[in-house]
N, C-alpha and C. Protein backbone atom coordinates (compact mmCIF):
# COMPACT_ATOMS: atom_id res chain seq x y z
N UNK A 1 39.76 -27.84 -15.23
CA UNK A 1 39.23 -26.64 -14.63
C UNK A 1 38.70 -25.67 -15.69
N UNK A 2 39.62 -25.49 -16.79
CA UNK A 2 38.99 -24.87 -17.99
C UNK A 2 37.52 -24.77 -18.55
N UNK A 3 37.03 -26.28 -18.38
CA UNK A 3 36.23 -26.72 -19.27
C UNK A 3 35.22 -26.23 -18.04
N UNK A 4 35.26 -26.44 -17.27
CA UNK A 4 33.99 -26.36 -16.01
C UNK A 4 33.77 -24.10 -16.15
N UNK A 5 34.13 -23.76 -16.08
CA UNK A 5 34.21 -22.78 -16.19
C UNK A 5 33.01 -21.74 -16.60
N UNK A 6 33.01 -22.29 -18.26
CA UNK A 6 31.60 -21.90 -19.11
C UNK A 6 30.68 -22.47 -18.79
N UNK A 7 30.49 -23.58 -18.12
CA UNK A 7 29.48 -24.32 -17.44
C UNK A 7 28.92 -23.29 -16.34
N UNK A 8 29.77 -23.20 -15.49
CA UNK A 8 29.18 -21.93 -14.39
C UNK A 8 28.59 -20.62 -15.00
N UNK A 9 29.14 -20.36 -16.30
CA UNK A 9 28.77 -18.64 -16.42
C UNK A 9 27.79 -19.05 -17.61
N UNK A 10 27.65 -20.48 -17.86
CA UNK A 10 26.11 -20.69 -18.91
C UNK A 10 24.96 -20.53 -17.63
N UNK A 11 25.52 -21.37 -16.53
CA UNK A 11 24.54 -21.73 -15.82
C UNK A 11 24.14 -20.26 -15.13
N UNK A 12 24.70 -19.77 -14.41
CA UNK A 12 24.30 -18.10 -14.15
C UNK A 12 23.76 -17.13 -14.73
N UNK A 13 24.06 -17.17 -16.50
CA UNK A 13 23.29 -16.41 -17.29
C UNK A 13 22.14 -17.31 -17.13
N UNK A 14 21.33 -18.42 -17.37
CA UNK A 14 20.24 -18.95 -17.64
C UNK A 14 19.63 -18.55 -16.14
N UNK A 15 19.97 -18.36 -15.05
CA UNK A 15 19.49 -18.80 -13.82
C UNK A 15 19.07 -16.83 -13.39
N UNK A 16 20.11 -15.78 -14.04
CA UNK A 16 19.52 -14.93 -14.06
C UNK A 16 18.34 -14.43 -15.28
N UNK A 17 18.30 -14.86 -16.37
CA UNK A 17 16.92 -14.91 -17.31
C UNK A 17 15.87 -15.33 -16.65
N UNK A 18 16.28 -16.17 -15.31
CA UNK A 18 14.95 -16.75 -14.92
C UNK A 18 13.91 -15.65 -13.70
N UNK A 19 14.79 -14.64 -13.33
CA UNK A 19 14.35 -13.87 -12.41
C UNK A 19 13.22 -12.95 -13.12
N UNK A 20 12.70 -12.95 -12.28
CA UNK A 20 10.80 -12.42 -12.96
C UNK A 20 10.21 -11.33 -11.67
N UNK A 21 10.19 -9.82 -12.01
CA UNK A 21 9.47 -9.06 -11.16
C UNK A 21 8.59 -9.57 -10.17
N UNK A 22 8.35 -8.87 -8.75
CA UNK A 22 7.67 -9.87 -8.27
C UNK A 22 6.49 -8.26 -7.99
N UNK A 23 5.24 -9.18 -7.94
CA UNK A 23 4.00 -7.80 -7.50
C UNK A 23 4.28 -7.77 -5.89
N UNK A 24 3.97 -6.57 -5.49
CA UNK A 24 3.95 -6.20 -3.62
C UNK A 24 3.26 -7.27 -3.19
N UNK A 25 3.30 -7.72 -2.37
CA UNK A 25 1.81 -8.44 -1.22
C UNK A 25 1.24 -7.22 -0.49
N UNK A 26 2.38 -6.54 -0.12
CA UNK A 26 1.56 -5.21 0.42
C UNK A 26 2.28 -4.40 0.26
N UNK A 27 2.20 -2.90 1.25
CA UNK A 27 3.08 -1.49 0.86
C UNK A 27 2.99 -1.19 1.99
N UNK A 28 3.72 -0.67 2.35
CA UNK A 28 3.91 0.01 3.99
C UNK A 28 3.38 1.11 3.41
N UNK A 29 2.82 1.75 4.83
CA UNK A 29 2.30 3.54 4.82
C UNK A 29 2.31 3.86 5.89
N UNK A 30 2.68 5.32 6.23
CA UNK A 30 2.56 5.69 7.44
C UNK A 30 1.89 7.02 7.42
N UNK A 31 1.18 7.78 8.52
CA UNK A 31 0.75 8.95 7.85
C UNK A 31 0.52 9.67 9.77
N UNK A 32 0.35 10.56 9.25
CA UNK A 32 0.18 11.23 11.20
C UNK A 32 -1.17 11.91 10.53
N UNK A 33 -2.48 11.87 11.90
CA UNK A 33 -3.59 12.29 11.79
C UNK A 33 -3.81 13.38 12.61
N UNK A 34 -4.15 14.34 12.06
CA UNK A 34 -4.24 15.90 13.05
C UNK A 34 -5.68 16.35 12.74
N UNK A 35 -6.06 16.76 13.99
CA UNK A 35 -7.09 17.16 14.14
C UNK A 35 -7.21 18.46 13.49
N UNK A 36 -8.33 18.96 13.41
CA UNK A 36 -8.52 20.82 12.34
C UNK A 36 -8.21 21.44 13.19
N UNK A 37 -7.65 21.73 14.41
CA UNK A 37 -6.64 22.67 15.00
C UNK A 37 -5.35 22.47 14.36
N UNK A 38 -4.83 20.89 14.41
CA UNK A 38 -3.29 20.89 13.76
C UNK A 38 -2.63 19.60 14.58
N UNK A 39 -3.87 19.76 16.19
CA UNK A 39 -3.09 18.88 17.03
C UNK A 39 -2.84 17.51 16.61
N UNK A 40 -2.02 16.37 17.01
CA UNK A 40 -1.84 15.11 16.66
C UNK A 40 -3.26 14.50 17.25
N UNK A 41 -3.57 13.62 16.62
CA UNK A 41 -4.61 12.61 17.80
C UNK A 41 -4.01 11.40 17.29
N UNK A 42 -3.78 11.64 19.22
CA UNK A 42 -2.31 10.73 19.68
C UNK A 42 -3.27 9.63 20.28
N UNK A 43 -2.44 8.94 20.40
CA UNK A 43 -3.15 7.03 21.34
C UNK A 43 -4.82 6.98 21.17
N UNK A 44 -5.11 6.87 20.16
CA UNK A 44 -6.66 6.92 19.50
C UNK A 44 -6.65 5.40 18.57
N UNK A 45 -7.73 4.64 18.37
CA UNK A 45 -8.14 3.56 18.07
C UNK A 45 -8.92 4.39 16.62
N UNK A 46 -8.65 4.17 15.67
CA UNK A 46 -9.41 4.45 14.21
C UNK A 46 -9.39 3.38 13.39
N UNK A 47 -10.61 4.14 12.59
CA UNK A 47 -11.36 3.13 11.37
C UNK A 47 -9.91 4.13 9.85
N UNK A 48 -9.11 3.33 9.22
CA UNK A 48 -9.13 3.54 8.05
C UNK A 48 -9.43 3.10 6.36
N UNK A 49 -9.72 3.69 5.22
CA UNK A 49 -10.00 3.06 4.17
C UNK A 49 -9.18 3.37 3.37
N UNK A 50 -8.28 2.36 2.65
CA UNK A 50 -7.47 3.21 1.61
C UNK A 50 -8.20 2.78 -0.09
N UNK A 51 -8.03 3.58 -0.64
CA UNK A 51 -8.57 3.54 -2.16
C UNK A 51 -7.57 3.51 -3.05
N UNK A 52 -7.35 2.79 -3.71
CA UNK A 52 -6.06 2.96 -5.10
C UNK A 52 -6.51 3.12 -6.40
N UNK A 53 -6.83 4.31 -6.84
CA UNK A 53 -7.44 5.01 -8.32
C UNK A 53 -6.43 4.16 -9.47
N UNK A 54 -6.95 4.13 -9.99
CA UNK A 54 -6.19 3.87 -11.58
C UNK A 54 -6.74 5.73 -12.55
N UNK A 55 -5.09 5.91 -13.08
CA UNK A 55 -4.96 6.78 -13.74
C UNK A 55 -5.14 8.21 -13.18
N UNK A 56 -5.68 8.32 -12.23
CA UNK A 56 -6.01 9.79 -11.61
C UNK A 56 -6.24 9.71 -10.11
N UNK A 57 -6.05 10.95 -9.48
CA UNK A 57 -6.47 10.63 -8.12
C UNK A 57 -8.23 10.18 -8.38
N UNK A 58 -9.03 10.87 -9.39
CA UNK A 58 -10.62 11.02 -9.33
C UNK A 58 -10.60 9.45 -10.21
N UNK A 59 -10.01 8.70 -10.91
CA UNK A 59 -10.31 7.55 -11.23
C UNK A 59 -10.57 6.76 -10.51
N UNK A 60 -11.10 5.61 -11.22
CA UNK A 60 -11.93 4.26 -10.69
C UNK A 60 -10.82 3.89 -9.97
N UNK A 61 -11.66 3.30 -8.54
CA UNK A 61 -11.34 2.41 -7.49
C UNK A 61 -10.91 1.32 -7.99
N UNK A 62 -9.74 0.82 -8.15
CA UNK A 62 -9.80 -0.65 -8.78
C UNK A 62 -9.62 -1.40 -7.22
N UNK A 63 -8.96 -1.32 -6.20
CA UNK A 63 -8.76 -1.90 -4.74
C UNK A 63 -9.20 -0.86 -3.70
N UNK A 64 -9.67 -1.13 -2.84
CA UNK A 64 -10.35 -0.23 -1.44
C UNK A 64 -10.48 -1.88 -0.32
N UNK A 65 -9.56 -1.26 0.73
CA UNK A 65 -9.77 -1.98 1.98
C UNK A 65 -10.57 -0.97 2.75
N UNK A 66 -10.38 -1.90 4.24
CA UNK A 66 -10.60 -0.90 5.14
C UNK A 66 -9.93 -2.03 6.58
N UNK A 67 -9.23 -1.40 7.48
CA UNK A 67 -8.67 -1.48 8.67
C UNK A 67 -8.48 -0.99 10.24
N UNK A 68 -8.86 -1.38 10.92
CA UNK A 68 -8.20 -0.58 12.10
C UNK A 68 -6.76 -0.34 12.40
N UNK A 69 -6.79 0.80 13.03
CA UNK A 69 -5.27 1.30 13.21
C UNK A 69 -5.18 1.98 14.67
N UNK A 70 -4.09 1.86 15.49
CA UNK A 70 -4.37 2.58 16.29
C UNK A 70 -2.85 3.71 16.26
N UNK A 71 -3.15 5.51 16.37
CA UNK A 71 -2.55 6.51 16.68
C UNK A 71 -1.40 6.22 17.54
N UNK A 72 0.10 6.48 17.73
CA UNK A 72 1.02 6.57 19.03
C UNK A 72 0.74 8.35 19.80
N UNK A 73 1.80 8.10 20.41
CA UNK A 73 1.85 9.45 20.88
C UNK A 73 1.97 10.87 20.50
N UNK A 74 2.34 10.26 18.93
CA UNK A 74 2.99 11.43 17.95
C UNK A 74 1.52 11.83 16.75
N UNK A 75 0.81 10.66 17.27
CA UNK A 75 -0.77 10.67 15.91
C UNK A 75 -0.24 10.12 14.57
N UNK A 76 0.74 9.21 14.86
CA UNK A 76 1.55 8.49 13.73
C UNK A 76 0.84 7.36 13.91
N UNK A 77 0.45 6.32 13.09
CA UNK A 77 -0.43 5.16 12.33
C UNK A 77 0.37 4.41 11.40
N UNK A 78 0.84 3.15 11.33
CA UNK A 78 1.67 2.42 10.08
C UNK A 78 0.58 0.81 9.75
N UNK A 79 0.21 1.01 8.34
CA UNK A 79 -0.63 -0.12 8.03
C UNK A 79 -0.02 -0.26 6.70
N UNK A 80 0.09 -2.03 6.57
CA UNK A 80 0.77 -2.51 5.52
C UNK A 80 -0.58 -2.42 4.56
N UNK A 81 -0.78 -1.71 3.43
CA UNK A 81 -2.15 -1.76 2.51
C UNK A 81 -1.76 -2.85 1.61
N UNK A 82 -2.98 -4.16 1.73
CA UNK A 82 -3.06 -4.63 1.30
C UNK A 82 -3.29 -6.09 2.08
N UNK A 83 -3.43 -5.55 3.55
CA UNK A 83 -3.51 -6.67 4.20
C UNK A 83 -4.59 -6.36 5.73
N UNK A 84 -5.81 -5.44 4.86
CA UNK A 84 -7.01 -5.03 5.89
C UNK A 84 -7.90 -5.79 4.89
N UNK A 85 -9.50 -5.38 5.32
CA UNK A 85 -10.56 -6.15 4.74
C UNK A 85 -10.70 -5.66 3.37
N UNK A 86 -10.59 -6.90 2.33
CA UNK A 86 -11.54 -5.74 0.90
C UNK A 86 -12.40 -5.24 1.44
N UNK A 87 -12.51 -4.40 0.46
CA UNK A 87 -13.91 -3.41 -0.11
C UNK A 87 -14.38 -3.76 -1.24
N UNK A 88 -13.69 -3.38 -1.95
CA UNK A 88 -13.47 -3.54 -3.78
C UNK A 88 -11.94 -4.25 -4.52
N UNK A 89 -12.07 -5.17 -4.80
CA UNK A 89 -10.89 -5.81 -5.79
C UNK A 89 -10.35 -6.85 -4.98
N UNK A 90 -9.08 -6.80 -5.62
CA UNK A 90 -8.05 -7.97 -5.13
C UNK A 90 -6.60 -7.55 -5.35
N UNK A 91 -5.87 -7.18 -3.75
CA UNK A 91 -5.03 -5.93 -3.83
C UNK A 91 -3.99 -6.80 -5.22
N UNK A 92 -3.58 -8.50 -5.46
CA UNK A 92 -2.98 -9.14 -6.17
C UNK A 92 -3.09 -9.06 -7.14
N UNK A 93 -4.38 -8.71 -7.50
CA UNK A 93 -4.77 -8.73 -8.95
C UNK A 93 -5.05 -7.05 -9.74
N UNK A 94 -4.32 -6.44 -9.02
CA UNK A 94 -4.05 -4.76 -9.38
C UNK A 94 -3.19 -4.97 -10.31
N UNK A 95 -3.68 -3.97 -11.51
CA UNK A 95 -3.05 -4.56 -13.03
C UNK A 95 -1.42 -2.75 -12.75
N UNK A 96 -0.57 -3.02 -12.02
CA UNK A 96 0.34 -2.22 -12.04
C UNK A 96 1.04 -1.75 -13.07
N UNK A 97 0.89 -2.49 -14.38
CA UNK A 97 1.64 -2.49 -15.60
C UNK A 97 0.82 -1.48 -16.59
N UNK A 98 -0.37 -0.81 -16.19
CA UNK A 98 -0.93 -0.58 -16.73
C UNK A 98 -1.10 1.21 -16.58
N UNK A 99 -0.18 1.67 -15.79
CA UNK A 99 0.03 2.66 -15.81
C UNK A 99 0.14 3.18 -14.26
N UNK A 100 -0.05 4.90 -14.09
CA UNK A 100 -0.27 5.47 -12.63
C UNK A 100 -1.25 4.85 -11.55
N UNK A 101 -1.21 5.05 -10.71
CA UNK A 101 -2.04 4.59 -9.48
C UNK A 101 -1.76 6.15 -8.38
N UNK A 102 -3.10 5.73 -7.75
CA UNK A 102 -3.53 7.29 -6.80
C UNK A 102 -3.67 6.37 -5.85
N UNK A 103 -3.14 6.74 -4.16
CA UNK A 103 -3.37 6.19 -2.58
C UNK A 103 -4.66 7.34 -2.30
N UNK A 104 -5.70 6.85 -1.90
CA UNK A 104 -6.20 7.84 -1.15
C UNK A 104 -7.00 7.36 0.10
N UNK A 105 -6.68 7.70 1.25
CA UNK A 105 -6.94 7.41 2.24
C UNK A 105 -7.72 8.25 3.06
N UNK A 106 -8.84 7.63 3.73
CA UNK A 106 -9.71 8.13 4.13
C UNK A 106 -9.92 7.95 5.74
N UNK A 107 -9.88 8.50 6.70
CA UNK A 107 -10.03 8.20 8.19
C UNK A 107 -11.33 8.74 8.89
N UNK A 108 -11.77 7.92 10.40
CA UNK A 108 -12.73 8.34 10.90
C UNK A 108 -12.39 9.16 12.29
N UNK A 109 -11.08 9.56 12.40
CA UNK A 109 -10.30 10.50 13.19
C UNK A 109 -10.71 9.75 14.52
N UNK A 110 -10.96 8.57 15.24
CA UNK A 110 -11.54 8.29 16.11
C UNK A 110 -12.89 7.94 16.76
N UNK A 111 -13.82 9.46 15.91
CA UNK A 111 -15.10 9.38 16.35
C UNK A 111 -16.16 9.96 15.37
N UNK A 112 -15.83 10.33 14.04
CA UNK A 112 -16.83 10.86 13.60
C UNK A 112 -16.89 10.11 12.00
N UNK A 113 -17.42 10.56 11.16
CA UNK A 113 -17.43 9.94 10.11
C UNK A 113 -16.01 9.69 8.95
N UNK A 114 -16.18 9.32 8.02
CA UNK A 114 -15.05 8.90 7.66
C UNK A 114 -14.66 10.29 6.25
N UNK A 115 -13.64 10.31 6.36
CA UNK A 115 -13.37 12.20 5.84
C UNK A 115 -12.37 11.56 4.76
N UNK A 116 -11.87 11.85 3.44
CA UNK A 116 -10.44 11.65 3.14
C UNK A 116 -9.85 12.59 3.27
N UNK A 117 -7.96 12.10 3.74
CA UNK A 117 -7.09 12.88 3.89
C UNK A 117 -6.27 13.37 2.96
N UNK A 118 -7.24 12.78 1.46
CA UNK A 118 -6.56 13.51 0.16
C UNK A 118 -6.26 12.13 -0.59
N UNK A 119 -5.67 12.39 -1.54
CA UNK A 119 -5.19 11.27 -2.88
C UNK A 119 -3.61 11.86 -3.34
């Protein structure tokens, strides 16, 4: 029983060296959309685009989808980014190691053009 022992705690140290960061496939987001009164716009069908800056909110686009989403009752929206249409990039191949990243998301509130809701 002795001898088996260091066998297990060689084999566990090697088997944890082997564990390797893994990149997102995607990111949850959730965000509530209010109209310029304040109100929610609730049970509404929208166009969104999200943009992911490198280094600044005003930096280069390195990934931009775009998705439909539809509003609940509350004007709450949940889209996994990274799993709507490109635009620009390859959400996989986002170099994360390489410093800050900016979300900035842009909506067409239902019916009009597409506005961002900030970075």
């Amino acid at each position: 029983m002795q001898s088996i022992r260091p066998f297990f705690v060689l084999l566990f140290l090697l088997a944890f060296l082997r564990v390797n960061a893994q990149i997102p496939q995607a990111i949850n987001y959730q965000s509530v959309v209010r109209a310029a009164t304040g109100s929610p716009i609730a049970n509404t069908s929208m166009a969104v685009i999200m943009e992911i800056h490198a280094g600044s909110p005003n930096g280069p686009v390195v990934y931009s989808e775009k998705a439909g989403v539809v509003t609940n009752q509350y004007g709450l929206f949940t889209h996994a980014i990274g799993t709507g249409s490109p635009i620009i990039g390859v959400f996989d191949a986002i170099p994360w190691q390489d410093g800050n990243f900016w979300l900035e998301v842009s909506t067409d509130g239902g019916n009009g053009p597409m506005m961002s809701m900030g970075a």
